[in-house]
PDB file of N, CA and C in Angstrom:
ATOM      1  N   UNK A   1      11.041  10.723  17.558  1.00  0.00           N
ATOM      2  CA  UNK A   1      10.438   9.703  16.722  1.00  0.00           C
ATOM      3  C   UNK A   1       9.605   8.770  17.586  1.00  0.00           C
ATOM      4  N   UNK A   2       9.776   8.310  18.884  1.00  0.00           N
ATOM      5  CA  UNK A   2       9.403   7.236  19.400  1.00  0.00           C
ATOM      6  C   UNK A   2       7.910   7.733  20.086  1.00  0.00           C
ATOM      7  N   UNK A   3       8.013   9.761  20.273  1.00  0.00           N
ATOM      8  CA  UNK A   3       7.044  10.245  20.664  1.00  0.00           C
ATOM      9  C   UNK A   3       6.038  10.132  20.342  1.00  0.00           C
ATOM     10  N   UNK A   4       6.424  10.389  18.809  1.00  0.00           N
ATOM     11  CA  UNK A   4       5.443  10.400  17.426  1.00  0.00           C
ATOM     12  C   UNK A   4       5.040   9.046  17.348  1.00  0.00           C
ATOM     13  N   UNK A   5       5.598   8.243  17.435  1.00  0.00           N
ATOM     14  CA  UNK A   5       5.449   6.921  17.173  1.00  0.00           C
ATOM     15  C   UNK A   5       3.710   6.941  18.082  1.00  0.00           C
ATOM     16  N   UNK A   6       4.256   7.486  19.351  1.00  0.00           N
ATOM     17  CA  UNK A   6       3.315   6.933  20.055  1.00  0.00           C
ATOM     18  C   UNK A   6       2.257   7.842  20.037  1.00  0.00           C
ATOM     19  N   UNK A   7       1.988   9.067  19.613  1.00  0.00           N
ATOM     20  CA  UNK A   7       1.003   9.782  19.503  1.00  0.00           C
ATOM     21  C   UNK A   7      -0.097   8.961  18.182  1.00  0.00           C
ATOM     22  N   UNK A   8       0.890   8.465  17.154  1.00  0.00           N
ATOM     23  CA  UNK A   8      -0.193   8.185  15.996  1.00  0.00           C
ATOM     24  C   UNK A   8      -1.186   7.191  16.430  1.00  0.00           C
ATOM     25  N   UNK A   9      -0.125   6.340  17.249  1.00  0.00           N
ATOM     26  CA  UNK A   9      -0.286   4.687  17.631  1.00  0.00           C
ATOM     27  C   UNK A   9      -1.651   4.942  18.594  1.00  0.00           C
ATOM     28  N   UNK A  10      -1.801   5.600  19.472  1.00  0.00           N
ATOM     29  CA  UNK A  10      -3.338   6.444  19.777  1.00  0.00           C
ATOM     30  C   UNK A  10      -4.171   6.958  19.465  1.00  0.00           C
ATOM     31  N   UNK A  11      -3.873   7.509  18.492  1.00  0.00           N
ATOM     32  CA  UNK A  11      -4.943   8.696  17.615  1.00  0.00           C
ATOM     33  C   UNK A  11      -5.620   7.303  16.888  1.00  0.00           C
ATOM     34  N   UNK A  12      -4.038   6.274  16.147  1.00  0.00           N
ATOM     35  CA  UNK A  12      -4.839   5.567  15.276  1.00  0.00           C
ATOM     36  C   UNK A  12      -5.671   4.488  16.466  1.00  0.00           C
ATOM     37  N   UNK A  13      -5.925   4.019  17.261  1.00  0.00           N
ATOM     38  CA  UNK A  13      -6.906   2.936  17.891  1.00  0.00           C
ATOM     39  C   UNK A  13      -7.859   3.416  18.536  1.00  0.00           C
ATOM     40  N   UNK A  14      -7.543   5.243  19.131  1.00  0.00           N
ATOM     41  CA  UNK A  14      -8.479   5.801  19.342  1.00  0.00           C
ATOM     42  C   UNK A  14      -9.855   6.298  18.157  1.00  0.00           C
ATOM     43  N   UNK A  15      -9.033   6.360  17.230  1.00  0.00           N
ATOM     44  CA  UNK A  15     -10.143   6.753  15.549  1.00  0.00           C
ATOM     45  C   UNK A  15     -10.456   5.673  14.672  1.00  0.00           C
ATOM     46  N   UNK A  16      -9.725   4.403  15.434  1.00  0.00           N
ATOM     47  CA  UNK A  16     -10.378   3.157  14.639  1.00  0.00           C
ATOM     48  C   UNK A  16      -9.116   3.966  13.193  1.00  0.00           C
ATOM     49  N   UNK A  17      -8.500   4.286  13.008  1.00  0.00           N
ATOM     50  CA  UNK A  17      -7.966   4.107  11.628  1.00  0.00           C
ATOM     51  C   UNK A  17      -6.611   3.657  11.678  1.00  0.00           C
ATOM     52  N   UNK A  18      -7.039   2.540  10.688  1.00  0.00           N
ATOM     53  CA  UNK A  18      -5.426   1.128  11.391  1.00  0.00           C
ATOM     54  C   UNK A  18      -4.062   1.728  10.612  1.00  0.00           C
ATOM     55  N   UNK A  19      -4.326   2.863   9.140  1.00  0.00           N
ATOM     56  CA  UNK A  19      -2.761   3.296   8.804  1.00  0.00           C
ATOM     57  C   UNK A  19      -2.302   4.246   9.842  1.00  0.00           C
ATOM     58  N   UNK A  20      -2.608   4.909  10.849  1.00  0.00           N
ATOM     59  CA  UNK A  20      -2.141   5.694  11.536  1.00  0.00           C
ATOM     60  C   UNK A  20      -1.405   4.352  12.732  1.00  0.00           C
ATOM     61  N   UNK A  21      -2.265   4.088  13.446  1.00  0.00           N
ATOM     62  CA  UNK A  21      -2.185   2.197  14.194  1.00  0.00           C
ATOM     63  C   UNK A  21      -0.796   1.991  13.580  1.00  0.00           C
ATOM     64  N   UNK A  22      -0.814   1.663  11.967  1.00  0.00           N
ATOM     65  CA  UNK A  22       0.777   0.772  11.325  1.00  0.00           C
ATOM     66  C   UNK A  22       1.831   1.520  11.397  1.00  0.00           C
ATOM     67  N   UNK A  23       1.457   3.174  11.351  1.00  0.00           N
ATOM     68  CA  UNK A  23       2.438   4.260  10.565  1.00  0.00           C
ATOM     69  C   UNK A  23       3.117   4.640  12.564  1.00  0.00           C
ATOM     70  N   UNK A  24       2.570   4.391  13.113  1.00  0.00           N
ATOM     71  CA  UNK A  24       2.841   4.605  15.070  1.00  0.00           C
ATOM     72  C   UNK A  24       3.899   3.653  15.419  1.00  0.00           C
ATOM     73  N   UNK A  25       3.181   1.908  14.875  1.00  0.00           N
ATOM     74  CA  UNK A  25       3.855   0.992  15.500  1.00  0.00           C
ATOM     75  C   UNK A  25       5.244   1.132  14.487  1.00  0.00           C
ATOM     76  N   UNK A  26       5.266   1.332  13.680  1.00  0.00           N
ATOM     77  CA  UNK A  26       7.042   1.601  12.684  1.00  0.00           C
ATOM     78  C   UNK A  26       7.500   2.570  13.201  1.00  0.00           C
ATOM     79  N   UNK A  27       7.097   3.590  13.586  1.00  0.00           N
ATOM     80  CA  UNK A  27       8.010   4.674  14.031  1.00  0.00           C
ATOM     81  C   UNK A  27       7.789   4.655  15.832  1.00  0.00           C
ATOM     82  N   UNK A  28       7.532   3.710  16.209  1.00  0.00           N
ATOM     83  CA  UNK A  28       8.015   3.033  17.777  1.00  0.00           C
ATOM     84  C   UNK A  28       9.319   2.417  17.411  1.00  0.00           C
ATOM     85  N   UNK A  29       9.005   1.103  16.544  1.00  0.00           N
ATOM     86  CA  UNK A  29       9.936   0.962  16.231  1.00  0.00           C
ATOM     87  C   UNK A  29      11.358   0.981  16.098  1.00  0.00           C
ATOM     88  N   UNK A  30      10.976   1.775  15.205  1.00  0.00           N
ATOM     89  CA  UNK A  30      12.251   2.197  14.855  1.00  0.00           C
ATOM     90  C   UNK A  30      13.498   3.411  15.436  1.00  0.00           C
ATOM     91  N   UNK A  31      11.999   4.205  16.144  1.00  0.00           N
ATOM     92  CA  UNK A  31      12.858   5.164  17.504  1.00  0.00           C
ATOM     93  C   UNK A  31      13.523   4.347  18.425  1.00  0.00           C
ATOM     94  N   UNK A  32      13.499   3.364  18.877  1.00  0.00           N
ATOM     95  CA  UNK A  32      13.505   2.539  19.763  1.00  0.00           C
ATOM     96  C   UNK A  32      14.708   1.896  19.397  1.00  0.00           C
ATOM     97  N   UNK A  33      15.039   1.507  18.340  1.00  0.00           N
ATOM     98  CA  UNK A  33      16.142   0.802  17.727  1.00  0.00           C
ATOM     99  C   UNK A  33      17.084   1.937  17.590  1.00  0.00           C
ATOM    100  N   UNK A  34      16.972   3.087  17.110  1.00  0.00           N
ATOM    101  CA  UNK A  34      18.052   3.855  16.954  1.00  0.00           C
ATOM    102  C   UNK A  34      18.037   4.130  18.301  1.00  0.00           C
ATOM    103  N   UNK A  35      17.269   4.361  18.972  1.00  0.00           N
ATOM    104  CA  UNK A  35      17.701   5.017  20.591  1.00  0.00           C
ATOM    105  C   UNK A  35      18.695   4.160  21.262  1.00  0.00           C
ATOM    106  N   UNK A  36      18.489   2.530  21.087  1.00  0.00           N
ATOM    107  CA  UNK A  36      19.548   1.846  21.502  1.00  0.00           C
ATOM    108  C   UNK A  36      20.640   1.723  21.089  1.00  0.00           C
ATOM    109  N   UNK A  37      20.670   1.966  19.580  1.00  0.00           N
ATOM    110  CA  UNK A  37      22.003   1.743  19.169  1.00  0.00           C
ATOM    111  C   UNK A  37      22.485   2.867  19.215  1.00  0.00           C
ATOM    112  N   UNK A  38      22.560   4.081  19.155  1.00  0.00           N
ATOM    113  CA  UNK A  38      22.672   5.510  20.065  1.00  0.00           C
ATOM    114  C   UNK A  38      23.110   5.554  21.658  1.00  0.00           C
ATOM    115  N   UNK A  39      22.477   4.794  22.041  1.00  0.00           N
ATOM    116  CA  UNK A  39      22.691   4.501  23.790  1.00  0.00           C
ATOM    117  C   UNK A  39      23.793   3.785  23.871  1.00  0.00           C
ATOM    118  N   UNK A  40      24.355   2.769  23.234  1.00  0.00           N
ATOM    119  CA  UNK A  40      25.538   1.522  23.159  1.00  0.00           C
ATOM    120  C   UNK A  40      26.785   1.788  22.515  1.00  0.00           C
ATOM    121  N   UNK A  41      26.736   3.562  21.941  1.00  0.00           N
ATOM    122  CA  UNK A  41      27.491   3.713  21.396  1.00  0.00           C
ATOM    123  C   UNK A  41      28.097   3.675  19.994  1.00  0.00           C
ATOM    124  N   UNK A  42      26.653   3.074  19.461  1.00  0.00           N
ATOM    125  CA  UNK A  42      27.277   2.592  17.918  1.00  0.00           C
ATOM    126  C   UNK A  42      27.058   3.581  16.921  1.00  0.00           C
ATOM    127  N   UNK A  43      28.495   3.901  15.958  1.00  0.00           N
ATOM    128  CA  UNK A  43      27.253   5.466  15.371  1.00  0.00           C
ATOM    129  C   UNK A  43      26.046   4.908  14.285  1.00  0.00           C
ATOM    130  N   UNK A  44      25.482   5.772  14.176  1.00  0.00           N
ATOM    131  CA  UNK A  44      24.431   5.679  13.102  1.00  0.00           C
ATOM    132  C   UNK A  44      24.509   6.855  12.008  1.00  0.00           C
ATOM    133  N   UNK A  45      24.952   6.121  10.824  1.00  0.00           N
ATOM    134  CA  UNK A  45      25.169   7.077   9.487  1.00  0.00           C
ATOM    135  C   UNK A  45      26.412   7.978  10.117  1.00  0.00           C
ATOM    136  N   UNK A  46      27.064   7.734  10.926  1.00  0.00           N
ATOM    137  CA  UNK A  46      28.362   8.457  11.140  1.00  0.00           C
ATOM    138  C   UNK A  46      28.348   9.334  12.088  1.00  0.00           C
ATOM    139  N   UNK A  47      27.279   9.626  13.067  1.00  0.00           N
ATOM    140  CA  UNK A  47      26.911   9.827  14.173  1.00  0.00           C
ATOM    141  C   UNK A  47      26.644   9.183  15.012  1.00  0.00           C
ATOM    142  N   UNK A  48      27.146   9.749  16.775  1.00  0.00           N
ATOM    143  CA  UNK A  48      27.164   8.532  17.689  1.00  0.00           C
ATOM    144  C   UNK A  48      25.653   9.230  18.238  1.00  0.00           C
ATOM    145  N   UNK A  49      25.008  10.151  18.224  1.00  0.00           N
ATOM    146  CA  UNK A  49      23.596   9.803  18.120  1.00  0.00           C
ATOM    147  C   UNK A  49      22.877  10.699  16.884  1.00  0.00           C
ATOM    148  N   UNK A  50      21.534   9.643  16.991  1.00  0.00           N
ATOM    149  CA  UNK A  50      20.615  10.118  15.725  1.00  0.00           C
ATOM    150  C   UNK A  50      20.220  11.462  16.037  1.00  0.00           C
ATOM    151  N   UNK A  51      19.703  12.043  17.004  1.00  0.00           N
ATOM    152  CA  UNK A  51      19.302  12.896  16.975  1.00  0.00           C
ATOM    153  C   UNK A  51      19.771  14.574  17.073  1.00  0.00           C
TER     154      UNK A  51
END
């Protein structure tokens, strides 16, 4: 997710098109947040990691 995050987050500032830009920076985000709370041990949805 955080990959993706960051592939859109390029494509979109590289193509000038800002929903790819918004749809990158949420799924940075949010990879980022589950990666930590994954990393600390906490489960997520009943898994101790998301992925």
């Amino acid at each position: 997710m955080i990959i993706l995050g960051v592939i859109l987050l390029i494509l979109g500032l590289l193509l000038h098109v800002s929903i790819l830009t918004t749809i990158g920076i949420i799924l940075l985000v949010v990879g980022a947040v589950l990666f930590l709370l994954g990393s600390i041990g906490r489960p997520i949805a009943g898994r101790r990691h998301y992925w």
